[in-house]
Protein backbone atom coordinates (compact mmCIF):
# COMPACT_ATOMS: atom_id res chain seq x y z
CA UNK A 1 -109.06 94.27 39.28
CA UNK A 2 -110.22 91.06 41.46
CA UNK A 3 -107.92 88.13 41.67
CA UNK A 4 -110.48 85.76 40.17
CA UNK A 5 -110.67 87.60 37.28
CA UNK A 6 -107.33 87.12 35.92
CA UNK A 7 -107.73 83.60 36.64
CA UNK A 8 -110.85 83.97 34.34
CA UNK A 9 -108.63 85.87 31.41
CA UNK A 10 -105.81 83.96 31.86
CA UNK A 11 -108.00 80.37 31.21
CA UNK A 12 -109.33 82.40 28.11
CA UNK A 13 -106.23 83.42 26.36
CA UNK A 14 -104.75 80.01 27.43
CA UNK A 15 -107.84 78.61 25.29
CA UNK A 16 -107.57 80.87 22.69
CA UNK A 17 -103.90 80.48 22.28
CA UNK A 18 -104.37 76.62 22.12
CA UNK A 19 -107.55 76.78 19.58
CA UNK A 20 -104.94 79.80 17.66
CA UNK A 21 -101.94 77.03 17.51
CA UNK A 22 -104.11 73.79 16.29
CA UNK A 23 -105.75 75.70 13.74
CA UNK A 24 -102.30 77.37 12.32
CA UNK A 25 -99.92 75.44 12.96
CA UNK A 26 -101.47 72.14 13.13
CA UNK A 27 -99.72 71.69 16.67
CA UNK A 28 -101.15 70.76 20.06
CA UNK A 29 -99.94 73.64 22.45
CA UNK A 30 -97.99 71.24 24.87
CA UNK A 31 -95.51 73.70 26.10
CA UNK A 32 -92.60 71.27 26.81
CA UNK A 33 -92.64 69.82 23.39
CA UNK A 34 -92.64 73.49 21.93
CA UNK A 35 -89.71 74.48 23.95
CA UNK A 36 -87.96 70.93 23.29
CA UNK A 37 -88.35 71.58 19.28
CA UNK A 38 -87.00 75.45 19.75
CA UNK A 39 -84.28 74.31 21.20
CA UNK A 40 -83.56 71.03 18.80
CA UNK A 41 -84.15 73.19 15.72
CA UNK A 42 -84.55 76.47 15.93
CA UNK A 43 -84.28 76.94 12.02
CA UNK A 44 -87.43 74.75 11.37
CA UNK A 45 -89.18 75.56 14.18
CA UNK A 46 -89.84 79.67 14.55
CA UNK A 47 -93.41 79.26 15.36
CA UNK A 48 -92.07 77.76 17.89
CA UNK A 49 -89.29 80.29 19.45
CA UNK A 50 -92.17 82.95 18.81
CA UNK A 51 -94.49 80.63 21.01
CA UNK A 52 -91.62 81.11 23.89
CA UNK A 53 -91.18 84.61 23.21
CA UNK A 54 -94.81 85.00 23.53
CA UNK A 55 -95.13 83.20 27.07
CA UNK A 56 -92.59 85.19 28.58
CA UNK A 57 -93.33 88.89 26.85
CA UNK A 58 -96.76 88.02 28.03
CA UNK A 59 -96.24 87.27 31.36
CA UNK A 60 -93.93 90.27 31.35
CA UNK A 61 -96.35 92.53 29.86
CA UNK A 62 -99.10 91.33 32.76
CA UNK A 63 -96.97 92.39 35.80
CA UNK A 64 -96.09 96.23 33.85
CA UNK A 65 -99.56 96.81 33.20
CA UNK A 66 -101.12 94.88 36.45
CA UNK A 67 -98.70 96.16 39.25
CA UNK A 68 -99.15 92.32 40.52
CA UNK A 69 -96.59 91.48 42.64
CA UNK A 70 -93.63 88.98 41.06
CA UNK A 71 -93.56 85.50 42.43
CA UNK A 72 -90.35 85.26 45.09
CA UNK A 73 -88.69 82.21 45.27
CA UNK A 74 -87.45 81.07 48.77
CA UNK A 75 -86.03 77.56 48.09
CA UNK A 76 -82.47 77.25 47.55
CA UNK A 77 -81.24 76.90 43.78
CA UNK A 78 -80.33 73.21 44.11
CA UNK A 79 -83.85 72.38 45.29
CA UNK A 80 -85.22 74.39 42.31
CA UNK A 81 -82.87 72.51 40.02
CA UNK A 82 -83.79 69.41 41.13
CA UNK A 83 -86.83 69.66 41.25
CA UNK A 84 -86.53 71.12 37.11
CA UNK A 85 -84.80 68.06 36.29
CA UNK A 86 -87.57 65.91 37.92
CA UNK A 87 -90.16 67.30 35.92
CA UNK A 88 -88.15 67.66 32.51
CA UNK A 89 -87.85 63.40 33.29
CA UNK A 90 -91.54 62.88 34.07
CA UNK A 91 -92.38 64.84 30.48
CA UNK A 92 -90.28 62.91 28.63
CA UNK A 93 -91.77 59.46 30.38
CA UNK A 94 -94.82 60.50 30.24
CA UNK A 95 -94.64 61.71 26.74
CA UNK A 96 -95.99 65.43 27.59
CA UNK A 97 -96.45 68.16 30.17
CA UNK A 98 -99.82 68.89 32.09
CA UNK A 99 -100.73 71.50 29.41
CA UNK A 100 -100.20 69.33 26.53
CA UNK A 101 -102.26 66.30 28.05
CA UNK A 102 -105.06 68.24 30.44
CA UNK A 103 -105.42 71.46 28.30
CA UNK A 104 -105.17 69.87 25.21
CA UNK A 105 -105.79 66.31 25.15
CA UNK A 106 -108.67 66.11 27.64
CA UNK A 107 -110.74 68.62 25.20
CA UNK A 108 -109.69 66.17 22.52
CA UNK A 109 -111.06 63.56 24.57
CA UNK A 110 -107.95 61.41 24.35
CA UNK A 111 -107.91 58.91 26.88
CA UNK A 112 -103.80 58.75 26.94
CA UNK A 113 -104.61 62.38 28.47
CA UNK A 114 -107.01 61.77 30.60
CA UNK A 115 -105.09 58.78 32.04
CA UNK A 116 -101.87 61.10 32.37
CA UNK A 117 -103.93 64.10 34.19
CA UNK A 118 -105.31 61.78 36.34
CA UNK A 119 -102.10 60.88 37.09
CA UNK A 120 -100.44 64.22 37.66
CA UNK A 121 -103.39 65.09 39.51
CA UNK A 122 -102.76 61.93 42.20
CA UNK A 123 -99.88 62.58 42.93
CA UNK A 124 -99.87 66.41 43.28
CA UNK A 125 -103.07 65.68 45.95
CA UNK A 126 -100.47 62.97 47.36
CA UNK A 127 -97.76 65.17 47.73
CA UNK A 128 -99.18 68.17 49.13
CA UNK A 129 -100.99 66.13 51.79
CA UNK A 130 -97.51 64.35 52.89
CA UNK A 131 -95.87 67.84 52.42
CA UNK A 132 -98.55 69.56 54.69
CA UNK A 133 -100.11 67.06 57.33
CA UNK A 134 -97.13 64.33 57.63
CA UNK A 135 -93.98 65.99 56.84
């Protein structure tokens, strides 16, 4: 199968799942405030755990029936957890993660989202041109 075609199926399950979640659950599929509440209370929250499950079986279930090869990771494990931490701070500041505010909250039009992707979206362009041309 091309490349740009699991790009394509993996957009439309992504915007399935999201459409699937609002309409069930009532809940905008932001996935670091669905991990936060599986972890904060698991007892009130299994739509949530099953959310989890269902990213990871899923992206397990992609690379047995693919053959795609697995992402290797060739930055040492303090860089990675660093970098983890970074990210689980700029969430919490920012009140969401980049699916919750550009997947979700631009198609509800909310400028808070559209403010925050913007944002995200700077500084990744910043970053990766200091990373690549300066650095």
């Amino acid at each position: 199968m091309e490349s740009y075609l699991y790009g394509l199926g993996g957009g439309l399950m992504i915007g399935l799942a999201t459409v699937v979640l609002m309409i069930s659950v009532g809940r905008i599929a932001g996935i670091s405030g669905i991990l936060f509440s599986s972890i904060k209370a698991p007892s009130g929250n299994l739509w949530a755990i099953l959310f989890v499950l269902g990213l990871v079986l899923g992206a397990a279930l992609f690379h047995a029936i693919s053959g795609a090869p697995t992402p290797a990771f060739s930055a040492p494990i303090d860089l990675i957890i660093a970098a983890g931490l970074l990210v689980g701070f700029g969430v919490k500041f920012g009140s969401g993660c980049t699916s919750g505010h550009s997947i979700c909250g631009i198609g509800r039009l909310s400028v808070r989202s559209i403010i925050a992707t913007a944002t995200f979206m700077t500084f990744g362009f910043i970053t990766v041109f200091l990373r690549l041309h300066l650095l």
